[in-house]
PDB file of N, CA and C in Angstrom:
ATOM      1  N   UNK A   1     -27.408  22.049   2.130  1.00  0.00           N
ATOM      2  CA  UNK A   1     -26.862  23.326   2.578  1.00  0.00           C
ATOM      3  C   UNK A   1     -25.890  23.117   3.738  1.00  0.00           C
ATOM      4  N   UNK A   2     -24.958  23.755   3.625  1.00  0.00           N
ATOM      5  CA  UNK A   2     -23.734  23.692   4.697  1.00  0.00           C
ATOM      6  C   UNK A   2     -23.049  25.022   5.311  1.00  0.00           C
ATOM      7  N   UNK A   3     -24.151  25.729   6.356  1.00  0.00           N
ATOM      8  CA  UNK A   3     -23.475  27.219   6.277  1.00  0.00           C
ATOM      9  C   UNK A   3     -22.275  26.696   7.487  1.00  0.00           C
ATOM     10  N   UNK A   4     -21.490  27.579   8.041  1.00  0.00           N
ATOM     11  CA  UNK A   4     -20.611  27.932   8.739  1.00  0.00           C
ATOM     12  C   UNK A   4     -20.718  28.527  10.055  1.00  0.00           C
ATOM     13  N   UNK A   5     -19.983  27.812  10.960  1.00  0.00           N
ATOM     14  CA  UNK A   5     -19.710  27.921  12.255  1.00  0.00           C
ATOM     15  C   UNK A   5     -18.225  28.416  12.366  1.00  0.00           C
ATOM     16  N   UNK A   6     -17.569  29.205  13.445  1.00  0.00           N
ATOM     17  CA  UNK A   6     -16.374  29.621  13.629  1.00  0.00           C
ATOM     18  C   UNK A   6     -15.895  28.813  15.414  1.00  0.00           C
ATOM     19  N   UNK A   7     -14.952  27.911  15.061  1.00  0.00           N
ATOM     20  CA  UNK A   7     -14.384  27.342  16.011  1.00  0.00           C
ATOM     21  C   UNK A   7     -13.552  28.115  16.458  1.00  0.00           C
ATOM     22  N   UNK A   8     -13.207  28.330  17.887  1.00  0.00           N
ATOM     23  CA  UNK A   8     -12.390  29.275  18.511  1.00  0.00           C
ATOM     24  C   UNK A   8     -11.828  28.278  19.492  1.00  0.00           C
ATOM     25  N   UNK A   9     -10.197  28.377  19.410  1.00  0.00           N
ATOM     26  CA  UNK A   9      -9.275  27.679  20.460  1.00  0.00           C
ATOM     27  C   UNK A   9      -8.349  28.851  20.557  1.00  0.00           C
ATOM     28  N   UNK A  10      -8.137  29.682  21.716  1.00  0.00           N
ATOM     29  CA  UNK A  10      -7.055  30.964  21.826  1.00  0.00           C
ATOM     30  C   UNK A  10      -5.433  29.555  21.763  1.00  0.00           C
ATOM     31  N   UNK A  11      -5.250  28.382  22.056  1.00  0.00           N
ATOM     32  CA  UNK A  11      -3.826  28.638  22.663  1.00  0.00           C
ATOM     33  C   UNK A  11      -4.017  27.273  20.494  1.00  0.00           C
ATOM     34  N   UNK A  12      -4.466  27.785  19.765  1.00  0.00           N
ATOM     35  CA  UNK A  12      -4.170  26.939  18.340  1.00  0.00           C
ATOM     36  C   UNK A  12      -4.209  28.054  17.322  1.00  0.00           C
ATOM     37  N   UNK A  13      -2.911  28.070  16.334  1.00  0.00           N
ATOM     38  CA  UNK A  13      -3.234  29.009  15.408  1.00  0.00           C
ATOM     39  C   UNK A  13      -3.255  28.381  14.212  1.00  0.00           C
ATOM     40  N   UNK A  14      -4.394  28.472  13.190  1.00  0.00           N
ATOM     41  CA  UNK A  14      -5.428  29.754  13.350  1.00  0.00           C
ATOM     42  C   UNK A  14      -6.417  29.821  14.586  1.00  0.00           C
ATOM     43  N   UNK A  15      -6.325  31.184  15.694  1.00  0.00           N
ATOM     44  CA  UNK A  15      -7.494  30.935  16.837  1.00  0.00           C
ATOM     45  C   UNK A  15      -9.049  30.528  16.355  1.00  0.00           C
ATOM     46  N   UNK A  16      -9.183  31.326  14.858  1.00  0.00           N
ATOM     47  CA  UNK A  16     -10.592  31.179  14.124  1.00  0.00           C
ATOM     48  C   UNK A  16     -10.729  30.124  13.113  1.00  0.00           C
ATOM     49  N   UNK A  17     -11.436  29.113  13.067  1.00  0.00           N
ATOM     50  CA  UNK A  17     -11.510  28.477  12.487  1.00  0.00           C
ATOM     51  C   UNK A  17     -12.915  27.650  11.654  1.00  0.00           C
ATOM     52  N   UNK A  18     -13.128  28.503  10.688  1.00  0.00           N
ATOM     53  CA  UNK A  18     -14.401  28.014  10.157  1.00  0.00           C
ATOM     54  C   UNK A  18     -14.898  26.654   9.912  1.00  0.00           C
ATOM     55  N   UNK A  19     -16.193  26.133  10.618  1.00  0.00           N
ATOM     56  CA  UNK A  19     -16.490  24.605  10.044  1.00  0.00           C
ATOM     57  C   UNK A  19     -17.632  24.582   9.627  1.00  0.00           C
ATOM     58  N   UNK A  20     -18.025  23.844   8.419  1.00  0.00           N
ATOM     59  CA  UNK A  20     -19.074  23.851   7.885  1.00  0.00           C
ATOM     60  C   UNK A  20     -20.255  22.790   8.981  1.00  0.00           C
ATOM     61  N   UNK A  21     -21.372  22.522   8.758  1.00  0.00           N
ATOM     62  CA  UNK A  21     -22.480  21.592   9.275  1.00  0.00           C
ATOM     63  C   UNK A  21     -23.569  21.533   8.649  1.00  0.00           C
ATOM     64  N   UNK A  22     -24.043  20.117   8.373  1.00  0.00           N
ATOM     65  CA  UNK A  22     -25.547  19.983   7.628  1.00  0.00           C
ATOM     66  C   UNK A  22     -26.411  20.145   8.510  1.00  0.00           C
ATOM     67  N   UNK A  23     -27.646  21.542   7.661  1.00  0.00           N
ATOM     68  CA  UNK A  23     -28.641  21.667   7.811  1.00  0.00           C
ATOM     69  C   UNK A  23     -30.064  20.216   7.961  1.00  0.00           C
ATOM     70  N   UNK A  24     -29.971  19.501   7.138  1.00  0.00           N
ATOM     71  CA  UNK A  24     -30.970  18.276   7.255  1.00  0.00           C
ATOM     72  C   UNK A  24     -30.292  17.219   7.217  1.00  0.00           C
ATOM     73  N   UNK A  25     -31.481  16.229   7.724  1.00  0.00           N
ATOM     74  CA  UNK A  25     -30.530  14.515   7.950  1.00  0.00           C
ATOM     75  C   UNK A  25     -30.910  14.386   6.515  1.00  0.00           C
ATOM     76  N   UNK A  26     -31.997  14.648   5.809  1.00  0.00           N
ATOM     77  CA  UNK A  26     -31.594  13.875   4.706  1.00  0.00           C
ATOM     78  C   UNK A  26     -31.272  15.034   3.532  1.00  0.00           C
ATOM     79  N   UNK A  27     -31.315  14.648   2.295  1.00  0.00           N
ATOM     80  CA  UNK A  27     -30.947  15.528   0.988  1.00  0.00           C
ATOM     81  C   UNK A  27     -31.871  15.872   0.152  1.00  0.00           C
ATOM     82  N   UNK A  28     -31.781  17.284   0.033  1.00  0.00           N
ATOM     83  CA  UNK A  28     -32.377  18.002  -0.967  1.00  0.00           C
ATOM     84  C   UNK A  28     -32.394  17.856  -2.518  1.00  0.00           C
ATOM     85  N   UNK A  29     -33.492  16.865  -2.587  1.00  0.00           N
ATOM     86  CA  UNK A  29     -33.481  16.921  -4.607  1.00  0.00           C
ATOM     87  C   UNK A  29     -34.880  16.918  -4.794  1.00  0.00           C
ATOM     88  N   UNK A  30     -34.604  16.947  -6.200  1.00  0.00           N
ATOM     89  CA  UNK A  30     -35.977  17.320  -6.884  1.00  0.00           C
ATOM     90  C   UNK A  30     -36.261  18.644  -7.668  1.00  0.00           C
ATOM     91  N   UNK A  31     -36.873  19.081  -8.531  1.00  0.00           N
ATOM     92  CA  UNK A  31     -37.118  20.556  -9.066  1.00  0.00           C
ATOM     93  C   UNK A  31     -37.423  21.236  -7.399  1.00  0.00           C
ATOM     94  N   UNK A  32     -38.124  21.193  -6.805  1.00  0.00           N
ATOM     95  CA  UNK A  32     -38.431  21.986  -5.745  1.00  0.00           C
ATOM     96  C   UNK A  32     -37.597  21.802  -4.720  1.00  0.00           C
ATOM     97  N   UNK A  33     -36.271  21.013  -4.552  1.00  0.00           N
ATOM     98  CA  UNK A  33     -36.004  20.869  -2.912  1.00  0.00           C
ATOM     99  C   UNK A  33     -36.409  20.207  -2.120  1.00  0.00           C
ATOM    100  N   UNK A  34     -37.118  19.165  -2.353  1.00  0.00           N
ATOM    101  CA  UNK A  34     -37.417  18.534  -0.951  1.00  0.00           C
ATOM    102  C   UNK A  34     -36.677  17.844  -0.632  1.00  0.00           C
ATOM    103  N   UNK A  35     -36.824  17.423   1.008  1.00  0.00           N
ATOM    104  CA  UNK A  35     -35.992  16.766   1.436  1.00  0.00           C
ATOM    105  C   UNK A  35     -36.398  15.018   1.486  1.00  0.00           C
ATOM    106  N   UNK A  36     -35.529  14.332   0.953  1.00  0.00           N
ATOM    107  CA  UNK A  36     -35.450  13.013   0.901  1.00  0.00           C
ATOM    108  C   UNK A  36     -34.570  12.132   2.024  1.00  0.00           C
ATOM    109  N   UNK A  37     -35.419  12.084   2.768  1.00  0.00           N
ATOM    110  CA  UNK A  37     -35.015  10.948   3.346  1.00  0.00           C
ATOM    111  C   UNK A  37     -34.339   9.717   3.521  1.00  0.00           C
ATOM    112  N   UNK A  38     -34.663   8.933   1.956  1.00  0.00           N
ATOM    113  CA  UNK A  38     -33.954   7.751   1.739  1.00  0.00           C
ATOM    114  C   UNK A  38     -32.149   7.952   1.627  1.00  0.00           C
ATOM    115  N   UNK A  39     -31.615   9.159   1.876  1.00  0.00           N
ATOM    116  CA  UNK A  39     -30.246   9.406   1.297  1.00  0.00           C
ATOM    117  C   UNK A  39     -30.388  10.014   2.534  1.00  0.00           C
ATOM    118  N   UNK A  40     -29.090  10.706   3.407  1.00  0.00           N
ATOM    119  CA  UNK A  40     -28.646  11.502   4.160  1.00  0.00           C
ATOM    120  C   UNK A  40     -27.332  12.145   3.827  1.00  0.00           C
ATOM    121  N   UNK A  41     -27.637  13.141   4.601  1.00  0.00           N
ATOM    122  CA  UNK A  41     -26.384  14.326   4.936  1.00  0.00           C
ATOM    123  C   UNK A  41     -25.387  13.818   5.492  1.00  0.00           C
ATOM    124  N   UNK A  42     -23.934  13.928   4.476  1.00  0.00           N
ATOM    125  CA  UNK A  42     -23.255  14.110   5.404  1.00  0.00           C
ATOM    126  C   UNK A  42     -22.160  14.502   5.278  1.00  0.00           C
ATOM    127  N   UNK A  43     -21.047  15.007   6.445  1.00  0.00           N
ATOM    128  CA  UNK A  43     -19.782  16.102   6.273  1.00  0.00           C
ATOM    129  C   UNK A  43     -18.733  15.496   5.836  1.00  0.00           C
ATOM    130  N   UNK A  44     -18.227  16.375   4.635  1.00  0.00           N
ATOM    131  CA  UNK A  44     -17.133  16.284   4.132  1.00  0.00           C
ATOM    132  C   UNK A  44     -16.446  16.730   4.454  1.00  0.00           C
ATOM    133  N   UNK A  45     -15.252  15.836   5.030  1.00  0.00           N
ATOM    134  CA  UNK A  45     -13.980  16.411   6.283  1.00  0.00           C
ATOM    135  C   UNK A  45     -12.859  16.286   5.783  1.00  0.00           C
ATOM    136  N   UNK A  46     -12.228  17.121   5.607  1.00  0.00           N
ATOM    137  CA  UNK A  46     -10.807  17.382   4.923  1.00  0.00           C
ATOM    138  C   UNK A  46      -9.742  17.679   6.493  1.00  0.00           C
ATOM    139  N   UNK A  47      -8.017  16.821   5.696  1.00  0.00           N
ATOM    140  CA  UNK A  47      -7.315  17.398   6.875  1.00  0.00           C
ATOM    141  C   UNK A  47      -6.818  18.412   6.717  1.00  0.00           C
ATOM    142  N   UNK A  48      -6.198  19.022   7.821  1.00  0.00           N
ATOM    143  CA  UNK A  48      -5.747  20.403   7.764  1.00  0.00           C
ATOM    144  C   UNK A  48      -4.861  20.783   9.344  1.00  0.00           C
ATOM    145  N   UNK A  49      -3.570  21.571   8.956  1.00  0.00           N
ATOM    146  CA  UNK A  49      -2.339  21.352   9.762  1.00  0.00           C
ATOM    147  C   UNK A  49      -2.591  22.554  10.679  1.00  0.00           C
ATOM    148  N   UNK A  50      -2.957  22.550  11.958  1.00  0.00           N
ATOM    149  CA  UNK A  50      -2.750  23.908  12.734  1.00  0.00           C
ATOM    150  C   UNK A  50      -1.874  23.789  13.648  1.00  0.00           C
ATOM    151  N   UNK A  51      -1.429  24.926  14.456  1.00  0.00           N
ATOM    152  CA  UNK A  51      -0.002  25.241  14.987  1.00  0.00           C
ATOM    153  C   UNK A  51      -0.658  25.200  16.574  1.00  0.00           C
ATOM    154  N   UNK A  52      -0.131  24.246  17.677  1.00  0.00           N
ATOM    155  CA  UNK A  52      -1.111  23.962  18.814  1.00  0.00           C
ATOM    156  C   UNK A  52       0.322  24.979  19.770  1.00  0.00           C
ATOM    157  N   UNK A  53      -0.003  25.910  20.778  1.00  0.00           N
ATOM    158  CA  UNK A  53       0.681  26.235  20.861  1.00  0.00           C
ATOM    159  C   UNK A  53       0.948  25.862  22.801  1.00  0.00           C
ATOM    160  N   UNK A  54       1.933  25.093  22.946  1.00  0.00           N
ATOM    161  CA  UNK A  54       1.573  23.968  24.439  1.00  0.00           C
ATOM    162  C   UNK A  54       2.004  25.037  25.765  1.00  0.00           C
ATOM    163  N   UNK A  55       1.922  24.600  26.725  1.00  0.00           N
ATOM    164  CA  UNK A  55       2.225  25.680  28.094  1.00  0.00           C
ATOM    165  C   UNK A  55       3.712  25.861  28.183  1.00  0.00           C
ATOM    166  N   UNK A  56       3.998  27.054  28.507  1.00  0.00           N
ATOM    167  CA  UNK A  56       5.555  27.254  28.806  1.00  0.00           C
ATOM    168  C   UNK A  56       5.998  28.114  27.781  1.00  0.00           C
ATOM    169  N   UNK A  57       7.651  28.267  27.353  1.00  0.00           N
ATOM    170  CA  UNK A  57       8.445  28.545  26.343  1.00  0.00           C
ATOM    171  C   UNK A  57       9.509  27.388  26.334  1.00  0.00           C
ATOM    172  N   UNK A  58      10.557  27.874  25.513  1.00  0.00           N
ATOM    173  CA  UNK A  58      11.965  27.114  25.137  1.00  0.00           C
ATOM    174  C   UNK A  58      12.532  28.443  24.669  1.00  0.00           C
ATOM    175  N   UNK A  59      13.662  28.748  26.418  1.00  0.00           N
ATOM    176  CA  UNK A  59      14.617  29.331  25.812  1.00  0.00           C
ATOM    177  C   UNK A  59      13.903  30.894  25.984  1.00  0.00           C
ATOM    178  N   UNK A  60      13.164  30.779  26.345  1.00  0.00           N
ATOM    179  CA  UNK A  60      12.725  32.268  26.003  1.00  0.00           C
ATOM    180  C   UNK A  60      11.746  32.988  24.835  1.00  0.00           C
ATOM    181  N   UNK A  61      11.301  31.632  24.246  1.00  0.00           N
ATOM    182  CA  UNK A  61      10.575  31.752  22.871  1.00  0.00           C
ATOM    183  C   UNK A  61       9.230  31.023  22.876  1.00  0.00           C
ATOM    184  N   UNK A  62       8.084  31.252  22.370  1.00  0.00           N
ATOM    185  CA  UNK A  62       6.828  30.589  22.296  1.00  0.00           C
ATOM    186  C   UNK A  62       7.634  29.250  21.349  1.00  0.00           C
ATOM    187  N   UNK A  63       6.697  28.509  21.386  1.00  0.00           N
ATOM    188  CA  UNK A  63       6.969  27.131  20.791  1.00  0.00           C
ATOM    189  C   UNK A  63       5.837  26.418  20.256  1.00  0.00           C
ATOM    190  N   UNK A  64       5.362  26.447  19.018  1.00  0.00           N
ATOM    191  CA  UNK A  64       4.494  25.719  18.274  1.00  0.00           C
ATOM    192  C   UNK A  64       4.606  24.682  17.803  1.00  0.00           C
ATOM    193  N   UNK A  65       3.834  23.420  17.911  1.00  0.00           N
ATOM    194  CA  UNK A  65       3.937  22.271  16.981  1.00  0.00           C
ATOM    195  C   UNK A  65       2.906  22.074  16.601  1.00  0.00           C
ATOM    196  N   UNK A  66       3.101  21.088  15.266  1.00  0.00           N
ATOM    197  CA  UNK A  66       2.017  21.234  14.629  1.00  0.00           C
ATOM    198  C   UNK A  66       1.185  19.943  14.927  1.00  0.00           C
ATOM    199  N   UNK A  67      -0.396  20.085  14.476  1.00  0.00           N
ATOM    200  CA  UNK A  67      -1.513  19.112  14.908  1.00  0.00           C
ATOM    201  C   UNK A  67      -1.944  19.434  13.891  1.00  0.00           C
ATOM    202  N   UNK A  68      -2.228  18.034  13.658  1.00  0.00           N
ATOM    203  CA  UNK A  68      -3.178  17.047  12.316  1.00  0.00           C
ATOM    204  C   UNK A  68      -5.060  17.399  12.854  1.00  0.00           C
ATOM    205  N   UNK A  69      -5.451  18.272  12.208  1.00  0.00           N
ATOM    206  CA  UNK A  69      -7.453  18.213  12.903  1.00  0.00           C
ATOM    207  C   UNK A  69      -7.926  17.985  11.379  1.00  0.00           C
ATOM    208  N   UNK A  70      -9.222  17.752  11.760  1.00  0.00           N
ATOM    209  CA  UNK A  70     -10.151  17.508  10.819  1.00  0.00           C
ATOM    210  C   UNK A  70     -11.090  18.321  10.622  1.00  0.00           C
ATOM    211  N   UNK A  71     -11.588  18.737   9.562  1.00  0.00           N
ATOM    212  CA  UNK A  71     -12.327  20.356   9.412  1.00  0.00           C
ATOM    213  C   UNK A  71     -13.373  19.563   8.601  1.00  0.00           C
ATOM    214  N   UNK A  72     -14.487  19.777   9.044  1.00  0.00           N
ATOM    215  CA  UNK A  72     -15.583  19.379   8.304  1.00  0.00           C
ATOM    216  C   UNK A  72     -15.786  20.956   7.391  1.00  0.00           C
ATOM    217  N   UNK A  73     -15.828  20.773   6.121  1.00  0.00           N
ATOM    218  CA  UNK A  73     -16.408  21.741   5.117  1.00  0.00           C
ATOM    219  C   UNK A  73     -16.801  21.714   3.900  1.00  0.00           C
ATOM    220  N   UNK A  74     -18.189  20.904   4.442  1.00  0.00           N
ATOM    221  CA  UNK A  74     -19.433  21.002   3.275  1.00  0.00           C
ATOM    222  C   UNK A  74     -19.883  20.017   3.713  1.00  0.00           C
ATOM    223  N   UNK A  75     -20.834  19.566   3.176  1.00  0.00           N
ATOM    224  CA  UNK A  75     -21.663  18.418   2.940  1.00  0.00           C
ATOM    225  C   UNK A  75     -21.957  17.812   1.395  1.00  0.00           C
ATOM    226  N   UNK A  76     -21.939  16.774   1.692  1.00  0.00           N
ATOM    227  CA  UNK A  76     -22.562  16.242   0.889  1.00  0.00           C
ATOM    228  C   UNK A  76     -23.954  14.397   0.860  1.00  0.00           C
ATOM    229  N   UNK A  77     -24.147  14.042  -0.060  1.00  0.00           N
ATOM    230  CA  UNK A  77     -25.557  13.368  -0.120  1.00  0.00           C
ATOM    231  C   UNK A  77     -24.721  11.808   0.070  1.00  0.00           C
ATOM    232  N   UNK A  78     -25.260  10.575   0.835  1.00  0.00           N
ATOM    233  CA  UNK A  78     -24.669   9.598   1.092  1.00  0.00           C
ATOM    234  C   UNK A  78     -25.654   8.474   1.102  1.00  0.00           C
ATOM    235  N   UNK A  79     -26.065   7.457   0.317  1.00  0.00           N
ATOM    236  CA  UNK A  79     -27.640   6.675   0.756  1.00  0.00           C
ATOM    237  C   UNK A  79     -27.394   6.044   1.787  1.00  0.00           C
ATOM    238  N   UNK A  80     -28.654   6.255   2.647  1.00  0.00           N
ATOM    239  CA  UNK A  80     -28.896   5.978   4.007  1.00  0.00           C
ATOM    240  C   UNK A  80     -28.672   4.802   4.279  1.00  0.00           C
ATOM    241  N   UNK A  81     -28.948   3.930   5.343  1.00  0.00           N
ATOM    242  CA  UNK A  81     -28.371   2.884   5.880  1.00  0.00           C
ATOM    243  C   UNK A  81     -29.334   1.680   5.501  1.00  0.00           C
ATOM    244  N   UNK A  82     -29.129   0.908   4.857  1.00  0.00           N
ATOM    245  CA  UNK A  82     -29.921   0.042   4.080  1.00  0.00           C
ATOM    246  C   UNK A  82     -30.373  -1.296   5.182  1.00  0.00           C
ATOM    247  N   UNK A  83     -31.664  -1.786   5.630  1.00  0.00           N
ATOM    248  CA  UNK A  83     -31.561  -2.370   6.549  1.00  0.00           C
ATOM    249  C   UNK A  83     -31.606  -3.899   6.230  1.00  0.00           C
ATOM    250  N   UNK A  84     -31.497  -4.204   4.960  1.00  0.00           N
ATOM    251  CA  UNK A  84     -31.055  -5.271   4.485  1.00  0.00           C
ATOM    252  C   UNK A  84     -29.764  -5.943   4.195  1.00  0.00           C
ATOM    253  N   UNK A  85     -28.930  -4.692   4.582  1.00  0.00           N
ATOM    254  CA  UNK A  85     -27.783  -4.457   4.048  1.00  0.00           C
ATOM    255  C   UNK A  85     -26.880  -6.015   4.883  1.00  0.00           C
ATOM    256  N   UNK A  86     -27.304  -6.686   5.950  1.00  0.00           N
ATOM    257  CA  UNK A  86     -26.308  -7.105   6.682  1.00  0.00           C
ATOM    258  C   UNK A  86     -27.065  -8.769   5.390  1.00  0.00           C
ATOM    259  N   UNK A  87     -27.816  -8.958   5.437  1.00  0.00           N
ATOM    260  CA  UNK A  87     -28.540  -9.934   4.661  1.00  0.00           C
ATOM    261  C   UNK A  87     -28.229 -10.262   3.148  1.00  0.00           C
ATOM    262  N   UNK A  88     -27.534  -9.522   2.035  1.00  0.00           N
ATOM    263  CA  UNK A  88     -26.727  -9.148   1.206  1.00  0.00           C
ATOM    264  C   UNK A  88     -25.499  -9.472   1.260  1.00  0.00           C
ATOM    265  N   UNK A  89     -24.535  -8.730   2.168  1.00  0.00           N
ATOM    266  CA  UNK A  89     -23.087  -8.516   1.786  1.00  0.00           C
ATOM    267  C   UNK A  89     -22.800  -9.965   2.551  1.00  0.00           C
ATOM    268  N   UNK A  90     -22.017 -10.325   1.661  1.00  0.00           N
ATOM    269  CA  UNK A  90     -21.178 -11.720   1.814  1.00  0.00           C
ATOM    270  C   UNK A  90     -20.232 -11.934   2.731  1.00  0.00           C
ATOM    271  N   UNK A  91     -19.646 -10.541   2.379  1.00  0.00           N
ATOM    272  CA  UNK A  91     -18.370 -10.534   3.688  1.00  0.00           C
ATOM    273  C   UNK A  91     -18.924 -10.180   5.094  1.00  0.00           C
ATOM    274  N   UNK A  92     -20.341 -10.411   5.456  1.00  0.00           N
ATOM    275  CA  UNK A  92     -19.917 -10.747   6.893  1.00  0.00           C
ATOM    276  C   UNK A  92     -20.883 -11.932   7.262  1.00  0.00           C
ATOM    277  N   UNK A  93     -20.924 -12.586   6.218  1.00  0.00           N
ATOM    278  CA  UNK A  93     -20.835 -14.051   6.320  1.00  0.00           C
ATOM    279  C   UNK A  93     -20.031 -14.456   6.981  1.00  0.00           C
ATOM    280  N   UNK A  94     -20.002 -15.012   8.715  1.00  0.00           N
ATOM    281  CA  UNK A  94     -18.821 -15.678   9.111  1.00  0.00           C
ATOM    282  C   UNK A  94     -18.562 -17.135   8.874  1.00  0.00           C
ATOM    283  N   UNK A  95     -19.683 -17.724   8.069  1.00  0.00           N
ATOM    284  CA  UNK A  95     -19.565 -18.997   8.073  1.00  0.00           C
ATOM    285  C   UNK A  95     -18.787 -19.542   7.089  1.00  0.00           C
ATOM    286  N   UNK A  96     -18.992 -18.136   5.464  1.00  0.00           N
ATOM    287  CA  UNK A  96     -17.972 -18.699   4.348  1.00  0.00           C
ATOM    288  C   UNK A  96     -16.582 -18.953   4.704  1.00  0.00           C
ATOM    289  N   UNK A  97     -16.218 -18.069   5.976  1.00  0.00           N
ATOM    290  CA  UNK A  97     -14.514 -18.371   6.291  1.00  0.00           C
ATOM    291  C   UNK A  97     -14.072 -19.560   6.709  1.00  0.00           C
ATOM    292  N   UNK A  98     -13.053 -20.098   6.396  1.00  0.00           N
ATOM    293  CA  UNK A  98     -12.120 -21.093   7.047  1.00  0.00           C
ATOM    294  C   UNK A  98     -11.860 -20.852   8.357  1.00  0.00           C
TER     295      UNK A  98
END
């Protein structure tokens, strides 16, 4: 589940800005919902262009440029952090390197 929060910056337009957030660390499966542990939550962040609007004018005119943010909206299921994982992967074997 990923309900919604409203981010508020007065001097960035849009001033309102909805972001999603996970409810549990881990993920809901099963016929009933439970929560599983072995997998976790986590936010799916999309970019998205808002208009930052900086101190002053030019000329007599407001002046917007634009900013690159990151909007988390939704979640989704990711398997958790495997603690074998460093014991496995090859590549961080530093010894196979030249």
């Amino acid at each position: 589940p990923s309900p919604r929060r409203i981010s508020y910056d007065p001097g960035r337009f849009p001033r309102y800005l909805p972001e999603a957030y996970c409810l549990c660390r881990g993920c809901l499966t099963g016929p009933r919902g439970e929560e599983d542990v072995r997998l976790r939550s986590a936010p799916v962040l999309v970019p998205a262009v808002v208009l930052r609007r900086p101190p002053g004018c030019a000329g007599g005119r407001a002046v917007y440029v634009e900013e690159y943010v990151t909007v988390p909206v939704g979640c989704t299921c990711v398997p958790g952090p495997d603690k074998d994982a460093d014991a496995v992967n090859s590549s961080l074997d530093k010894s196979a390197r030249p």
